[in-house]
Protein backbone atom coordinates (compact mmCIF):
# COMPACT_ATOMS: atom_id res chain seq x y z
CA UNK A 1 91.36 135.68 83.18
CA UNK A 2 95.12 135.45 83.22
CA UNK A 3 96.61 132.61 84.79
CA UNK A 4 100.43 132.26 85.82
CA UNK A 5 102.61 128.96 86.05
CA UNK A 6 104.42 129.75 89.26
CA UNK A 7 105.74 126.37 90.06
CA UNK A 8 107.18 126.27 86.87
CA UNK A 9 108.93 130.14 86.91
CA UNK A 10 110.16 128.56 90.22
CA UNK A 11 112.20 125.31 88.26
CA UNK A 12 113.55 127.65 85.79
CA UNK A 13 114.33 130.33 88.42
CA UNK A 14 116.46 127.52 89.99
CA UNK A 15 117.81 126.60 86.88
CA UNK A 16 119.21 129.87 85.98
CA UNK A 17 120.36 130.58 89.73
CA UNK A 18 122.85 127.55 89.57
CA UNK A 19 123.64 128.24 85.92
CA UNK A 20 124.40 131.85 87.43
CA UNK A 21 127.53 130.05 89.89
CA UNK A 22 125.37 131.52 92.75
CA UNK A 23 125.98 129.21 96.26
CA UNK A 24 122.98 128.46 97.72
CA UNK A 25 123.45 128.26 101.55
CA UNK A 26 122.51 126.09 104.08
CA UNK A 27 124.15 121.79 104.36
CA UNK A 28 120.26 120.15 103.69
CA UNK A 29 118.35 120.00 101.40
CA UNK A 30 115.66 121.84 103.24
CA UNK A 31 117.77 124.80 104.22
CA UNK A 32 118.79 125.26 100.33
CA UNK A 33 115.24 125.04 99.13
CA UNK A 34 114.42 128.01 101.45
CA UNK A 35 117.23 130.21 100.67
CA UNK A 36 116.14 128.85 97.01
CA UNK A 37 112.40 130.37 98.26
CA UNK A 38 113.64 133.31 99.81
CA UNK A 39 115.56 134.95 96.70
CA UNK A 40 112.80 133.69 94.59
CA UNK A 41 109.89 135.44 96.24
CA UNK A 42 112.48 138.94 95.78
CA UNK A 43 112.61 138.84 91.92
CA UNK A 44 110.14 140.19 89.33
CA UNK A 45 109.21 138.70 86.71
CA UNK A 46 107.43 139.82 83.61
CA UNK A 47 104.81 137.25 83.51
CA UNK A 48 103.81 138.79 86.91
CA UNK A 49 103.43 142.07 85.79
CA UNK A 50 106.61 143.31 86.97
CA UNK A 51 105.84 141.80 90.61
CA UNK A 52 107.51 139.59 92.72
CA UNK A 53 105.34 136.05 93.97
CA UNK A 54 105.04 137.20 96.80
CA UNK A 55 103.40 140.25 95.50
CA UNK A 56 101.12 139.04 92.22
CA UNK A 57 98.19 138.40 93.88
CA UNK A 58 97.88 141.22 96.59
CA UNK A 59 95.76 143.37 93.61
CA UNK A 60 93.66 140.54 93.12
CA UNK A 61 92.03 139.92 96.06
CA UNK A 62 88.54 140.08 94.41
CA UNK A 63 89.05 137.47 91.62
CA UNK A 64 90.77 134.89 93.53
CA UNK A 65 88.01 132.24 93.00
CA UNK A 66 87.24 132.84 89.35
CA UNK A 67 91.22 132.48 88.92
CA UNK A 68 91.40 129.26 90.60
CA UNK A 69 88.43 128.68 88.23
CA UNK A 70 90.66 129.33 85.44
CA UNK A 71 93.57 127.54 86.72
CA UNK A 72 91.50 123.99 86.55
CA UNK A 73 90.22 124.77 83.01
CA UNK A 74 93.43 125.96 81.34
CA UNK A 75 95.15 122.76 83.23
CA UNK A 76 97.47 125.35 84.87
CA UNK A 77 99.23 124.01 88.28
CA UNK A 78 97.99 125.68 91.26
CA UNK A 79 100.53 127.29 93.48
CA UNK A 80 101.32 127.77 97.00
CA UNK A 81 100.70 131.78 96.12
CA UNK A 82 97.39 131.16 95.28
CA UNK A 83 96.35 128.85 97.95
CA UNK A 84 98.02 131.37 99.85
CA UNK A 85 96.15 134.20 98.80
CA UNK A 86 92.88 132.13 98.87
CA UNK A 87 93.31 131.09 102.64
CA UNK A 88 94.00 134.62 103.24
CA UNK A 89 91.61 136.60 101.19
CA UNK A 90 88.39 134.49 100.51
CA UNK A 91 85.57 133.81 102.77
CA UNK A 92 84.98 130.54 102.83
CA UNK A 93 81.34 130.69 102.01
CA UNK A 94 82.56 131.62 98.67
CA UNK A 95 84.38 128.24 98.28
CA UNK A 96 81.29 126.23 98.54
CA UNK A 97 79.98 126.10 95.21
CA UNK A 98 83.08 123.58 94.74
CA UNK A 99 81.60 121.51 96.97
CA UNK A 100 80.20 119.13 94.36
CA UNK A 101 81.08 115.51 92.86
CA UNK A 102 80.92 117.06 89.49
CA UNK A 103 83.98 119.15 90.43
CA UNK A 104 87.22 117.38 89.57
CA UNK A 105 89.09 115.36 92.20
CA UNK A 106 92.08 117.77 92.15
CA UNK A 107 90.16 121.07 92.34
CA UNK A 108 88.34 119.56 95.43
CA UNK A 109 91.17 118.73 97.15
CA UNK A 110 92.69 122.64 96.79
CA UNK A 111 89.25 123.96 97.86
CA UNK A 112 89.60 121.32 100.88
CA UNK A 113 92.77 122.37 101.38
CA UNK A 114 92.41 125.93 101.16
CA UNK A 115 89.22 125.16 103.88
CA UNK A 116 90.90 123.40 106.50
CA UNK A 117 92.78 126.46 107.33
CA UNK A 118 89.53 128.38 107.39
CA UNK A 119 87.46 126.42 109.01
CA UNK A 120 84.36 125.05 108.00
CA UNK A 121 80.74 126.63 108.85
CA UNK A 122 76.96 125.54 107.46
CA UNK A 123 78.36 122.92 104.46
CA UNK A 124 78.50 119.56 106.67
CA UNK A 125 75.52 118.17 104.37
CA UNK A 126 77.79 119.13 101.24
CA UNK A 127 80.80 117.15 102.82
CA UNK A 128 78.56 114.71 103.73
CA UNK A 129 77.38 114.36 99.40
CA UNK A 130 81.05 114.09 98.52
CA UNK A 131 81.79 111.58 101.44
CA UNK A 132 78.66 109.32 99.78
CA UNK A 133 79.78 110.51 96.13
CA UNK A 134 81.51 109.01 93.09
CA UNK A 135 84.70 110.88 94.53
CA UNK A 136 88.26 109.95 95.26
CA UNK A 137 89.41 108.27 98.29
CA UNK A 138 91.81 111.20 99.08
CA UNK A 139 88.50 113.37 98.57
CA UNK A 140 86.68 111.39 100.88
CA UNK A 141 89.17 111.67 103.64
CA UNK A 142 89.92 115.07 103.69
CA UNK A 143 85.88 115.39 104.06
CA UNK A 144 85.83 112.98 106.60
CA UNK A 145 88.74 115.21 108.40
CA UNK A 146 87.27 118.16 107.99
CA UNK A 147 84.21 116.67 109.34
CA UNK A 148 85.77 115.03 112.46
CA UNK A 149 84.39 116.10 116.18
CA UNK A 150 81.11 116.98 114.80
CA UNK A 151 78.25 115.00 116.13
CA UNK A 152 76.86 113.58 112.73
CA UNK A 153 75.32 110.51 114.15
CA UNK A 154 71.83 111.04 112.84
CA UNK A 155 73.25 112.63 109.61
CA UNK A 156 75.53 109.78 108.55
CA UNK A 157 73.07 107.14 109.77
CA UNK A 158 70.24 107.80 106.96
CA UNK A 159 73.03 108.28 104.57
CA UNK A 160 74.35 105.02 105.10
CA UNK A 161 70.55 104.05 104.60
CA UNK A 162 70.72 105.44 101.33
CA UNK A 163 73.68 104.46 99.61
CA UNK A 164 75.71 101.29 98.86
CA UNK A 165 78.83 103.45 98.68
CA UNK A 166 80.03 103.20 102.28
CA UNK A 167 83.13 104.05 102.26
CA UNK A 168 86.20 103.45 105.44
CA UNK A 169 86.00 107.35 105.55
CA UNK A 170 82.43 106.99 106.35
CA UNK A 171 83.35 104.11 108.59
CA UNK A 172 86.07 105.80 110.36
CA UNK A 173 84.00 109.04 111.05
CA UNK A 174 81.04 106.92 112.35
CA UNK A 175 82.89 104.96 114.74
CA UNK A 176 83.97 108.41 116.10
CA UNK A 177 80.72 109.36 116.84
CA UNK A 178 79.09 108.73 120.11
CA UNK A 179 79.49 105.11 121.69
CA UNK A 180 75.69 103.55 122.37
CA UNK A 181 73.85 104.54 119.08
CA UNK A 182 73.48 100.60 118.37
CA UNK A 183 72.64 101.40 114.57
CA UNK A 184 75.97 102.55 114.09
CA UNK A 185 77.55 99.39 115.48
CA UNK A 186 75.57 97.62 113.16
CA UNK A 187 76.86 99.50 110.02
CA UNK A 188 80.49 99.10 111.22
CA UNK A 189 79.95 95.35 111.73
CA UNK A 190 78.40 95.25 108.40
CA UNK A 191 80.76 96.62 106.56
CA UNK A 192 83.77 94.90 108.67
CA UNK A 193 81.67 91.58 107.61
CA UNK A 194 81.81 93.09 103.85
CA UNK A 195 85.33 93.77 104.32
CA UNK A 196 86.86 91.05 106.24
CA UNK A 197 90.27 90.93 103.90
CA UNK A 198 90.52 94.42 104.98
CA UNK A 199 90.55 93.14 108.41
CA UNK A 200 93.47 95.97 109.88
CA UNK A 201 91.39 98.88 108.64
CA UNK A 202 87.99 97.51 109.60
CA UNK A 203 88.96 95.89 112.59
CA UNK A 204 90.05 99.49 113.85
CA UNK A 205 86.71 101.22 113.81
CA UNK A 206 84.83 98.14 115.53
CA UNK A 207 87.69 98.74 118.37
CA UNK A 208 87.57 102.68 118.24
CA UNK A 209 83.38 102.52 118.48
CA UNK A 210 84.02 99.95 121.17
CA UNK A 211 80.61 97.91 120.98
CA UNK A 212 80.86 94.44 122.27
CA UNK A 213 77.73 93.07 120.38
CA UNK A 214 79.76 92.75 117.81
CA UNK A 215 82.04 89.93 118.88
CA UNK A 216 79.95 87.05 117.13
CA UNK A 217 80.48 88.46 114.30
CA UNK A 218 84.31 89.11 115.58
CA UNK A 219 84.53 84.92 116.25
CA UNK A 220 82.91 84.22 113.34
CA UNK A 221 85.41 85.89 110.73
CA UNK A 222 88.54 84.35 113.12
CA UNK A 223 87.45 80.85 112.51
CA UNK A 224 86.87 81.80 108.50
CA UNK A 225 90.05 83.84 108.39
CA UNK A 226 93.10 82.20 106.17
CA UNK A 227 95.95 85.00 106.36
CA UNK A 228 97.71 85.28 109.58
CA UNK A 229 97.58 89.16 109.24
CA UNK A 230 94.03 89.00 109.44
CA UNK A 231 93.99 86.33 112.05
CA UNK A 232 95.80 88.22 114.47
CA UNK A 233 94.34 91.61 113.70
CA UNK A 234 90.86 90.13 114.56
CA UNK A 235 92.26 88.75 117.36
CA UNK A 236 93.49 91.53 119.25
CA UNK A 237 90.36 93.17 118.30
CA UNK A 238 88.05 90.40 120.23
CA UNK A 239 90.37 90.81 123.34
CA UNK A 240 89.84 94.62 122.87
CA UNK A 241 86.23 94.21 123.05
CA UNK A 242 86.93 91.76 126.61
CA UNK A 243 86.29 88.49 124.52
CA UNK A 244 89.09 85.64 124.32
CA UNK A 245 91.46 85.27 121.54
CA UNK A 246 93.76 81.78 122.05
CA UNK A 247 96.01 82.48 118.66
CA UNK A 248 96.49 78.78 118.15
CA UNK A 249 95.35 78.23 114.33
CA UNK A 250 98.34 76.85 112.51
CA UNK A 251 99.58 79.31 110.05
CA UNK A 252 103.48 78.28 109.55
CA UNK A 253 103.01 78.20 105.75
CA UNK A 254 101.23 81.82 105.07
CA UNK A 255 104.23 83.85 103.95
CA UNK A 256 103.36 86.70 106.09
CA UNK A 257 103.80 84.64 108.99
CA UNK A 258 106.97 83.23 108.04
CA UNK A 259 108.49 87.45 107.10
CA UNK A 260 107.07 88.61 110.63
CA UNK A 261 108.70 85.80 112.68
CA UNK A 262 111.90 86.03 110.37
CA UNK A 263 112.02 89.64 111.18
CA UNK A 264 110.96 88.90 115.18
CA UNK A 265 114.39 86.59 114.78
CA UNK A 266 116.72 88.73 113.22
CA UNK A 267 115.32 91.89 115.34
CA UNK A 268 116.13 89.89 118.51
CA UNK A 269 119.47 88.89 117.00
CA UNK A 270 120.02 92.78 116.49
CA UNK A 271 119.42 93.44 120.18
CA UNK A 272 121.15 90.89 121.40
């Protein structure tokens, strides 16, 4: 299965275009990359069969997969063409096979890609594998995205029974789920209680899921916390969650403190 370099026809396209004395309109740099783009997607080439980009993959429409296919195991980039042509072209259905933790972390995220614009149908359990997988965080999230506004509850719940590999994907998609399910707030508090140097990420699904039980918890960590950052962010969380936060620990040597309040001073300086 042939493959094609595009990105790379593209820098040497440019290359000979300037070499050629050619102006390239536009005054940014965005305006010059699409005139750049636009003559571009009007020349042949002979590695595209005599077709233009625009064109090389219109007779192809029935081998788009095993191309991409080929793409990952020749180590050849993937385009914008081709995700192009995918998003147009492919059923989704026919992406799913990809939908493993044995694929590599860069093919998933194309096939992710290429299915946000499709939507998603019938493969939440698969999503659900690769959000509990050995996968990349950037995997992970894009699952978690694509995933978003579903109601999961009882889905993510066991899965979180059955792994230690709860990630702040997982986290973040749980505490999106609906407010009440009280085993959910106690896998967010868990995890916050895991992840208490994390405190700005973790802090933020306890507030999103909105469940005041967890405001021991909340109290506890304060009094243990050591970096002002973390301090404050669990602070504002308790009064989020209608508890009391008095912000009085002493933290005039932690170096964050000191760069915030510099920057308050200099900010105020600014305005003034």
């Amino acid at each position: 299965m042939k493959t094609v370099d595009i990105d790379n026809l593209f820098k040497n396209f440019v290359k000979d275009y300037l070499k050629s004395g050619k102006k390239v309109d536009g005054d940014d740099v965005d305006s010059q990359t699409e005139t750049l783009y636009a003559e571009f997607n009007k020349k042949t080439f002979d590695e595209l069969d005599g077709k233009t980009p625009a064109e090389y993959y219109l007779d192809k429409k029935q081998d788009l997969v095993a191309i991409l296919s080929e793409h990952f195991n020749q180590g050849v980039p993937v385009s914008d063409y081709l995700i192009d042509a995918l998003i147009d072209y492919v059923n989704a259905e026919d992406l799913y096979c990809f939908l493993s933790e044995n694929t590599p972390d860069d093919m998933l995220l194309t096939v992710l890609e290429v299915l946000s614009h499709k939507g998603v149908k019938n493969c939440d359990n698969r999503l659900i594998d690769l959000l509990f997988g050995k996968t990349s965080d950037a995997v992970k999230d894009f699952c978690a995205e694509l995933l978003s506004g579903k109601d999961l509850a009882e889905k993510l719940i066991t899965a979180c029974e059955n792994s230690e590999n709860i990630s702040g994907s997982v986290c973040e998609l749980l505490s999106r789920q609906k407010k009440g399910n009280k085993k959910i707030a106690e896998i967010l508090e868990n995890e916050f209680l895991k992840h208490t140097y994390k405190a700005p990420e973790y802090c933020s699904y306890l507030l999103e899921y909105g469940d005041e039980d967890c405001l021991k918890s909340l109290y506890s960590a304060l009094d243990a916390a050591t970096d002002y950052v973390c301090y404050k962010e669990i602070g504002l969380t308790i009064e989020g969650l209608g508890g009391n936060f008095d912000g009085t620990k002493d933290f005039s040597k932690d170096k964050n403190y000191i760069k915030i309040k510099e920057a308050g001073k200099n900010e105020h300086k600014d305005n003034g």
